[in-house]
Protein backbone atom coordinates (compact mmCIF):
# COMPACT_ATOMS: atom_id res chain seq x y z
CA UNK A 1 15.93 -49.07 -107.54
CA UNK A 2 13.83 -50.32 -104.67
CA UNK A 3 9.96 -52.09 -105.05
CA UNK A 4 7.62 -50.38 -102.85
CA UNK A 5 4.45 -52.41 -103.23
CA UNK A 6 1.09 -50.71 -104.19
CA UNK A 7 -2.59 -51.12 -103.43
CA UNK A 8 -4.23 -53.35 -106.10
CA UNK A 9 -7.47 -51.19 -106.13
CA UNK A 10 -6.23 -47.68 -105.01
CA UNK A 11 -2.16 -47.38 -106.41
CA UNK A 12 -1.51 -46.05 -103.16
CA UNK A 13 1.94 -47.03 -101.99
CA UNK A 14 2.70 -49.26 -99.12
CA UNK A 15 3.96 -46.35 -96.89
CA UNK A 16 1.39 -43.81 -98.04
CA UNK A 17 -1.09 -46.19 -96.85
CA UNK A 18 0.60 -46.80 -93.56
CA UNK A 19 0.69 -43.01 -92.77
CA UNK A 20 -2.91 -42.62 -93.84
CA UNK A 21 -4.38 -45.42 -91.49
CA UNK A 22 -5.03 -43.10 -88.52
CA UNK A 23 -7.13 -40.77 -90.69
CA UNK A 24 -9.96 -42.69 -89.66
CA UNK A 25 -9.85 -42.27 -86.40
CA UNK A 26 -11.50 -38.72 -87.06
CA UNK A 27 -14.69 -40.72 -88.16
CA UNK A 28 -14.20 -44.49 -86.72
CA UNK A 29 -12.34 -46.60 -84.71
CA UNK A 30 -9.54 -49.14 -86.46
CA UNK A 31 -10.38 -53.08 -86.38
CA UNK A 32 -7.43 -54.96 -86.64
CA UNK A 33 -9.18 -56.71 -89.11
CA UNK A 34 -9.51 -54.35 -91.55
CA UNK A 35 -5.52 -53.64 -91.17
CA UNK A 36 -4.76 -57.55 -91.44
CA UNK A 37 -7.42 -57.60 -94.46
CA UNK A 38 -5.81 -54.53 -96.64
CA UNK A 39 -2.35 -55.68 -96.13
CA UNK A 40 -3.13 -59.65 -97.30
CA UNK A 41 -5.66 -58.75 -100.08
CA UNK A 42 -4.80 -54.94 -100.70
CA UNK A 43 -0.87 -55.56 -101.44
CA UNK A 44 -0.72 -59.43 -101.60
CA UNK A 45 1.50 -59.79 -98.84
CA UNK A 46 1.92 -62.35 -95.71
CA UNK A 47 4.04 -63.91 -93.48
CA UNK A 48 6.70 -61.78 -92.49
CA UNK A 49 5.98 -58.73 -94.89
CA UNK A 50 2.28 -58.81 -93.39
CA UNK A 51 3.34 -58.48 -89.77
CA UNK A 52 5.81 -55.39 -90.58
CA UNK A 53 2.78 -54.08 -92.16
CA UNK A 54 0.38 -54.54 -89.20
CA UNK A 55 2.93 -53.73 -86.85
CA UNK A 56 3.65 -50.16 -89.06
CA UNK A 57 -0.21 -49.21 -89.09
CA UNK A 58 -0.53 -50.51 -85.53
CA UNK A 59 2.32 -47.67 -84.43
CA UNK A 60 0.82 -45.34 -86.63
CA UNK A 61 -2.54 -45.57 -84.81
CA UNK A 62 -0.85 -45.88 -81.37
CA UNK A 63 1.09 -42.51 -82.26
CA UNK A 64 -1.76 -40.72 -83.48
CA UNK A 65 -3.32 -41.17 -80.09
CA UNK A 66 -5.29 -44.82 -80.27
CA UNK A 67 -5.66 -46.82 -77.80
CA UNK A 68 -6.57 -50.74 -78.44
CA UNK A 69 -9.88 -51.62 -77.32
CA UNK A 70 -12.20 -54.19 -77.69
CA UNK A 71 -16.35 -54.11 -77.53
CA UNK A 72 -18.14 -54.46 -74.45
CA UNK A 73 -20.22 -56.24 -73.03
CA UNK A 74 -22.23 -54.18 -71.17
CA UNK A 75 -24.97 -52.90 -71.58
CA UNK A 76 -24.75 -48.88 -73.29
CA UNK A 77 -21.08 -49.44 -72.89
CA UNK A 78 -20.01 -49.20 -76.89
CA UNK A 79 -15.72 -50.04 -76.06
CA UNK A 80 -13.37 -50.74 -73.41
CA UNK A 81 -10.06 -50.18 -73.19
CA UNK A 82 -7.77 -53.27 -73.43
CA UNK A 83 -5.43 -52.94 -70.63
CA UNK A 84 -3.34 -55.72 -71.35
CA UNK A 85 -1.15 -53.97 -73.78
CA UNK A 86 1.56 -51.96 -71.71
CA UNK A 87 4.95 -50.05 -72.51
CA UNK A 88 5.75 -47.57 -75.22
CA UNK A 89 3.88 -47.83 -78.71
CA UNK A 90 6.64 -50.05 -79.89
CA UNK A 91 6.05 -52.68 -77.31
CA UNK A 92 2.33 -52.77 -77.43
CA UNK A 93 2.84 -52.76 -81.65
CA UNK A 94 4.62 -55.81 -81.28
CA UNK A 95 2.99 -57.12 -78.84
CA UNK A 96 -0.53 -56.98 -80.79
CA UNK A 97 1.25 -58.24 -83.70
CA UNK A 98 2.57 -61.72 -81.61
CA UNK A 99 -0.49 -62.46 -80.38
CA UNK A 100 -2.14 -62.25 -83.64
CA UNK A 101 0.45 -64.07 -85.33
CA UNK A 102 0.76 -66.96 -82.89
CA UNK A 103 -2.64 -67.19 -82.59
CA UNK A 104 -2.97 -68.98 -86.29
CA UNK A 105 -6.02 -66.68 -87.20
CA UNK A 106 -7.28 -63.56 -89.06
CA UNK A 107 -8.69 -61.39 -86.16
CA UNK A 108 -12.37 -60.78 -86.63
CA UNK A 109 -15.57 -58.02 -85.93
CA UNK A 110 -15.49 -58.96 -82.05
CA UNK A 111 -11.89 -58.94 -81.72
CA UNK A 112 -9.21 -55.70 -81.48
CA UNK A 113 -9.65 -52.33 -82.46
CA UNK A 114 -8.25 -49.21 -82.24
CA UNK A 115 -9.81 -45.70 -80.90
CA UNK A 116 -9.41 -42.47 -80.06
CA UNK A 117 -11.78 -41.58 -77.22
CA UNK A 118 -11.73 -37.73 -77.97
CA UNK A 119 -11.73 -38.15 -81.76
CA UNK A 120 -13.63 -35.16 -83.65
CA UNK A 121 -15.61 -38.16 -85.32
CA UNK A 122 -17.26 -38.85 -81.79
CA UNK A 123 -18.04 -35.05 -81.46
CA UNK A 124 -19.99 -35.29 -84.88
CA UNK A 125 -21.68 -38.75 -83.46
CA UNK A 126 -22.66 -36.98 -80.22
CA UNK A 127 -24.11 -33.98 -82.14
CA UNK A 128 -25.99 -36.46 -84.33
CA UNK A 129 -27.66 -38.64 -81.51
CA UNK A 130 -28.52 -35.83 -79.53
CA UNK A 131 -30.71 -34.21 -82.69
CA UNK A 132 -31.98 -38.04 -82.24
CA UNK A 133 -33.22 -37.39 -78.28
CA UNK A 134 -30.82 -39.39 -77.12
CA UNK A 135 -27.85 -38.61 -74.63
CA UNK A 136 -24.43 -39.44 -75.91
CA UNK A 137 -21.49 -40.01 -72.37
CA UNK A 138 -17.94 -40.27 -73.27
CA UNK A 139 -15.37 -41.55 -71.30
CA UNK A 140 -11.51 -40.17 -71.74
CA UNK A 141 -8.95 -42.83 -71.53
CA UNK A 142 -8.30 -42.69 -68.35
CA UNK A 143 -11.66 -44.02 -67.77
CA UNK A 144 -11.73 -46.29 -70.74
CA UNK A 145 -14.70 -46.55 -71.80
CA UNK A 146 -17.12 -44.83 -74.46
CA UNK A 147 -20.25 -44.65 -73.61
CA UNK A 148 -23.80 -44.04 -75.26
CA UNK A 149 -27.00 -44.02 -73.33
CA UNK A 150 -30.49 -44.17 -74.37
CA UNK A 151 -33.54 -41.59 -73.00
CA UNK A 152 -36.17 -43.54 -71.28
């Protein structure tokens, strides 16, 4: 009989979890932050058992069509796309997960996320700031960018 850990608040298993991470990419974008955070205080782990779960969320955002990204600086320039991350979803997965874990700190707000430039959630925001008179540019992944822009 194997252990599969559960959420402390939800009683979702481990895996369930894992697979369900890219549902919000239909609303939101994914901050590696929040992954980091529900594995360590969700299911208690760390060390090795939180990396394999980052690194399992990261590939299940990466296959559902993420990209990492980070915010911008620019002005009406919401994310960009972090090209430093190259190779299949594997690679980049563990990747990410190095550079978090040799880094010797929880990512934070300003640091990696994960999005999905043509995500129905952005379709809903684009309806909703357009009822607001303002103009709403997006920016496929080739392009890398999401953009929102103000009316003068």
């Amino acid at each position: 009989m194997s252990f599969e850990p559960r959420h402390r608040f939800f009683d979702t298993l481990l895996s369930e979890w894992i697979e369900r991470v890219p549902n919000e990419l239909d609303v939101d974008a994914v901050g590696l932050w929040q992954i980091v955070g529900s594995g360590r205080d969700g299911f208690s782990l760390q060390g090795k058992e939180l990396a394999d779960f980052v690194n399992g969320c990261v590939l299940a955002l990466l296959r559902n069509g993420a990209v990492p990204v980070r915010p911008s600086a620019q002005p009406n320039e919401f994310w960009r796309r972090d090209i430093r991350y190259e190779g299949c979803d594997e690679e980049i997965a563990l990747s990410i997960v190095n550079e978090w874990t040799m880094s010797g700190s929880d990512p934070d707000h300003d640091g990696l996320w994960f999005f999905r430039f043509h995500s129905a959630g952005m379709q809903y925001r684009r309806q909703l700031t357009i009822k607001q008179d303002q103009k709403t540019e997006m920016v496929g992944p080739e392009g890398g960018t999401a953009v929102y822009t103000q009316k003068p």
